[in-house]
N, C-alpha and C. Protein backbone atom coordinates (compact mmCIF):
# COMPACT_ATOMS: atom_id res chain seq x y z
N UNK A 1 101.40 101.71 101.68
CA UNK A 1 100.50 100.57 101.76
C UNK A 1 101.08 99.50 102.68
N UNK A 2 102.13 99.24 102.93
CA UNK A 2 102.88 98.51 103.37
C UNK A 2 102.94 98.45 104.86
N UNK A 3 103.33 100.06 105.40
CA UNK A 3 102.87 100.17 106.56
C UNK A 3 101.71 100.39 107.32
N UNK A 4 100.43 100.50 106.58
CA UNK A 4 99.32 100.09 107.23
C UNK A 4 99.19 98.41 106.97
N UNK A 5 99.34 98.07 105.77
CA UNK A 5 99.19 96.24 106.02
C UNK A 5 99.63 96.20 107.49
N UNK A 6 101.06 96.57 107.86
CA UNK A 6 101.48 96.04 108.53
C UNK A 6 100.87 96.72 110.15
N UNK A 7 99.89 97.72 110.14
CA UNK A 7 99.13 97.80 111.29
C UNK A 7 99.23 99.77 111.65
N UNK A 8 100.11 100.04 110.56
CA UNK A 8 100.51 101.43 111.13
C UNK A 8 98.73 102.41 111.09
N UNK A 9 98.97 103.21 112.40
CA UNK A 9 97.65 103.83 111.77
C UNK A 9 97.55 105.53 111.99
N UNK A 10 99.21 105.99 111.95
CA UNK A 10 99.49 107.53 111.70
C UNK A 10 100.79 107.41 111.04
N UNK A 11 100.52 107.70 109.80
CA UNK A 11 101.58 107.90 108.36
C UNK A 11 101.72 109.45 108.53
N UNK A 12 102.82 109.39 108.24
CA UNK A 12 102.87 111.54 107.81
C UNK A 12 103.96 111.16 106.59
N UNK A 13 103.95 111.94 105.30
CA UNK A 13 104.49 111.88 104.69
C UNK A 13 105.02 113.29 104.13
N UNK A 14 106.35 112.94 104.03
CA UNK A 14 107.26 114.23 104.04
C UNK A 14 107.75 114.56 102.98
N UNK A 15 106.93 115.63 102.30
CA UNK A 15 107.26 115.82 100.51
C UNK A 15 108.54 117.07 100.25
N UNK A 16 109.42 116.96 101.71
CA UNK A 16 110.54 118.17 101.21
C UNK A 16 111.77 117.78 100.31
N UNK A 17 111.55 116.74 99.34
CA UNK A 17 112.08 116.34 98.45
C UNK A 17 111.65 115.75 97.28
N UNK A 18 110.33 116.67 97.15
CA UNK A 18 109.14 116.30 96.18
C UNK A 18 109.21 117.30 95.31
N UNK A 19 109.22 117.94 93.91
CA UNK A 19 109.27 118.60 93.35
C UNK A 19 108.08 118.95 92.78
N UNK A 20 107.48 118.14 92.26
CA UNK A 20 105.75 118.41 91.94
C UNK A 20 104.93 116.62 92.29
N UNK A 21 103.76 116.91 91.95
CA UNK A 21 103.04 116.24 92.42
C UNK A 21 101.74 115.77 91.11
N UNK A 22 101.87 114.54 90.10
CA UNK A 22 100.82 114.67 89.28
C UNK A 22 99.62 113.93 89.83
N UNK A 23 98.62 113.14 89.05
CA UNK A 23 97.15 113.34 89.21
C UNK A 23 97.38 111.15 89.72
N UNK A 24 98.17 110.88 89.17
CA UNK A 24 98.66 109.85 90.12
C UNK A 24 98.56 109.84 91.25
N UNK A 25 100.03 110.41 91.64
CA UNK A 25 100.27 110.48 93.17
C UNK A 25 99.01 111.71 93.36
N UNK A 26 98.49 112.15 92.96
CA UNK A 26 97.48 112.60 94.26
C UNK A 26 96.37 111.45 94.51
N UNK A 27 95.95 110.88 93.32
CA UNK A 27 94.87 109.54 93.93
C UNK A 27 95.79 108.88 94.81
N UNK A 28 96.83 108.72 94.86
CA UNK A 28 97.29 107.60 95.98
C UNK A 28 97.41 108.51 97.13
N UNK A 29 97.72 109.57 97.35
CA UNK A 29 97.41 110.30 98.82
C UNK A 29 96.06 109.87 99.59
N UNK A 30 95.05 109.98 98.77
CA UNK A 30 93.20 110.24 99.06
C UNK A 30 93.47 108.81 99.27
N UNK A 31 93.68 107.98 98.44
CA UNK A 31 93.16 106.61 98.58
C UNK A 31 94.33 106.06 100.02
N UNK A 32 95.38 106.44 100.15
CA UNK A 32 96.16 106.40 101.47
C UNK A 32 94.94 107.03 103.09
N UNK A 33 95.20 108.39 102.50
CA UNK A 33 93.80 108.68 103.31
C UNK A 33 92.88 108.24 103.80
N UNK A 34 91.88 108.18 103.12
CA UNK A 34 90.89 107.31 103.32
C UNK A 34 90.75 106.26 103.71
N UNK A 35 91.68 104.96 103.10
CA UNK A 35 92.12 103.56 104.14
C UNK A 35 92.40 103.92 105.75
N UNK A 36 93.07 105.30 105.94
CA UNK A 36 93.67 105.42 107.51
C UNK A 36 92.66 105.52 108.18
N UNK A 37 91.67 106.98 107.10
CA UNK A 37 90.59 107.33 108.19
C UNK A 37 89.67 106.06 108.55
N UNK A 38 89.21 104.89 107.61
CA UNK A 38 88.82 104.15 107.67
C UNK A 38 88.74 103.26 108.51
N UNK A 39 89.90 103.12 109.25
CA UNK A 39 90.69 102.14 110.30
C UNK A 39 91.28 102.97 111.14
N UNK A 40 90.16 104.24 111.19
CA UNK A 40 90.83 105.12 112.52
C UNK A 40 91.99 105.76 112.32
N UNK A 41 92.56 105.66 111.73
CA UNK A 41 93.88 106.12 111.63
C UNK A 41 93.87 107.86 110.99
N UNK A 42 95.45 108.31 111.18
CA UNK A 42 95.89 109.83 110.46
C UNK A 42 96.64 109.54 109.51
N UNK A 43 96.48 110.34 108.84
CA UNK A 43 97.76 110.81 107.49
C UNK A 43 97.94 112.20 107.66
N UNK A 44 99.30 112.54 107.73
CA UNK A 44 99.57 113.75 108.07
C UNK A 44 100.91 114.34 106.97
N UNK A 45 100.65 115.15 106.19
CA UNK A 45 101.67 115.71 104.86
C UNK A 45 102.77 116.90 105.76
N UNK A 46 103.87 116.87 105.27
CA UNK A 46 104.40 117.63 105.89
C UNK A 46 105.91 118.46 104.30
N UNK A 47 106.60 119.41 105.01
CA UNK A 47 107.66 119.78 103.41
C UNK A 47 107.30 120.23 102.39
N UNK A 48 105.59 120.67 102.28
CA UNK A 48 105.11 120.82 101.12
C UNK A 48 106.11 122.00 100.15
N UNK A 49 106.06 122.07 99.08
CA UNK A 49 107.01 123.58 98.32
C UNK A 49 105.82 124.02 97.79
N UNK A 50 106.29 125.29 97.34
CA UNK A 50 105.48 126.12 97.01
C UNK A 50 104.43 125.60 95.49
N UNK A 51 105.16 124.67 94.84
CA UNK A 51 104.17 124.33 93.48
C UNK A 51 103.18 123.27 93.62
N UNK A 52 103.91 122.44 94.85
CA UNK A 52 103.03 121.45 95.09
C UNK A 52 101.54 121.76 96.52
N UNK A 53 102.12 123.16 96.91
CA UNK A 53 100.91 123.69 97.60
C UNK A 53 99.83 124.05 96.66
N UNK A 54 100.02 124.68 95.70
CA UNK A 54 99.88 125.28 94.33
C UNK A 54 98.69 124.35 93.77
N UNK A 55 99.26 122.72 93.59
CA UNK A 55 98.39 121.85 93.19
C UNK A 55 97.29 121.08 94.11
N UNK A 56 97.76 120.98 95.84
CA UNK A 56 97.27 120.82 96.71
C UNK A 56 95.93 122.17 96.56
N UNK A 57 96.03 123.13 96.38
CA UNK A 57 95.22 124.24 96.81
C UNK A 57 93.80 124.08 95.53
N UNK A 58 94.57 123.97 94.21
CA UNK A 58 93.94 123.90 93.50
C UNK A 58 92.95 122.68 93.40
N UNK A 59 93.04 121.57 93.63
CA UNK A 59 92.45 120.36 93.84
C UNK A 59 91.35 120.11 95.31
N UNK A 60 91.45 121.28 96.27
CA UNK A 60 90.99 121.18 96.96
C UNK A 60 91.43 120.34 98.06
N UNK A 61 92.85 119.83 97.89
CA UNK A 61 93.31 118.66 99.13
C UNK A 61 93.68 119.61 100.31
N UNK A 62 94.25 121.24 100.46
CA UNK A 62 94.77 121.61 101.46
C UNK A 62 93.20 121.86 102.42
N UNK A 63 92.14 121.24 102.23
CA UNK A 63 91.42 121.88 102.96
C UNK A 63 90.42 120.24 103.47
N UNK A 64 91.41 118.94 102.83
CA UNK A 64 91.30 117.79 103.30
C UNK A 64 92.12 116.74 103.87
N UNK A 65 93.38 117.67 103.96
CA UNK A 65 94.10 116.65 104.71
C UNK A 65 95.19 117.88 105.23
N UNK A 66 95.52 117.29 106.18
CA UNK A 66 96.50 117.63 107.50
C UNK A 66 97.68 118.00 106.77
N UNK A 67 98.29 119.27 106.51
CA UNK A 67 99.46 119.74 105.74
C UNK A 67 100.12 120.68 106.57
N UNK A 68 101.56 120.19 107.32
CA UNK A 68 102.58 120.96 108.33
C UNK A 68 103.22 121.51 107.35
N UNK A 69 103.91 121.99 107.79
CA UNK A 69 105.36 122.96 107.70
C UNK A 69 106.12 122.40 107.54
N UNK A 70 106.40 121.46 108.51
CA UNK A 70 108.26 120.85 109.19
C UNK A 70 107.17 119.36 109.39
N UNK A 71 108.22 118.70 109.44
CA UNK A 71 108.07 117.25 110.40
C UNK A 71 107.76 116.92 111.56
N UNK A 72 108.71 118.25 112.27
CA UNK A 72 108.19 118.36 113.98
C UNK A 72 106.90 118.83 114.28
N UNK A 73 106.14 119.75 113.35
CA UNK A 73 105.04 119.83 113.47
C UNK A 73 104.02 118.97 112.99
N UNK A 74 104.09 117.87 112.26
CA UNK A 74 103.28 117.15 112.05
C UNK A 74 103.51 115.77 112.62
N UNK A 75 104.74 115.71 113.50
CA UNK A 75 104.85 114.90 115.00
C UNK A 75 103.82 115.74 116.23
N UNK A 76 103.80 116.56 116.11
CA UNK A 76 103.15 117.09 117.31
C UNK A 76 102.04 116.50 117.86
N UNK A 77 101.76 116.12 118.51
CA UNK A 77 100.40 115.08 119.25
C UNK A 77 99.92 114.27 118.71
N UNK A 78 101.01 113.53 117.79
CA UNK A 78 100.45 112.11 117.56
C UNK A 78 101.47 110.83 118.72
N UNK A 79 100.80 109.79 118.92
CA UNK A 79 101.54 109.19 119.92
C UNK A 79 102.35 108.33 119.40
């Protein structure tokens, strides 16, 4: 939140030190989301593990938001 206040408008957030993911932090992803797309902006997930793909898949988010591999790939063509 902090860095869009402050004007950012491509976040990628890097969950390779995320272990799971509850129903919390997923409203704050969407609602992160949505503010970016709102103001033009990307959100881009990157590090996912296998349980938190698991919950991503099941919820329907891997097929709404931008989910890399690595970091370098979810640097890739943003400026």
């Amino acid at each position: 939140t902090t860095l869009i206040n402050d004007g950012a408008k491509q976040v990628i957030l890097d969950f390779s030190e995320v272990a799971f993911v509850a129903s919390t932090g997923l409203r704050m992803i969407l609602k992160t989301a949505q503010r970016l797309k709102d103001e033009s902006g990307i959100l881009r997930i990157c590090g996912v593990n296998d349980t938190v793909t698991e919950v991503f898949k099941m919820t329907g988010f891997d097929t709404i938001l931008a989910i890399f591999d690595t970091r370098e790939e979810a640097l890739d063509g943003l400026s």
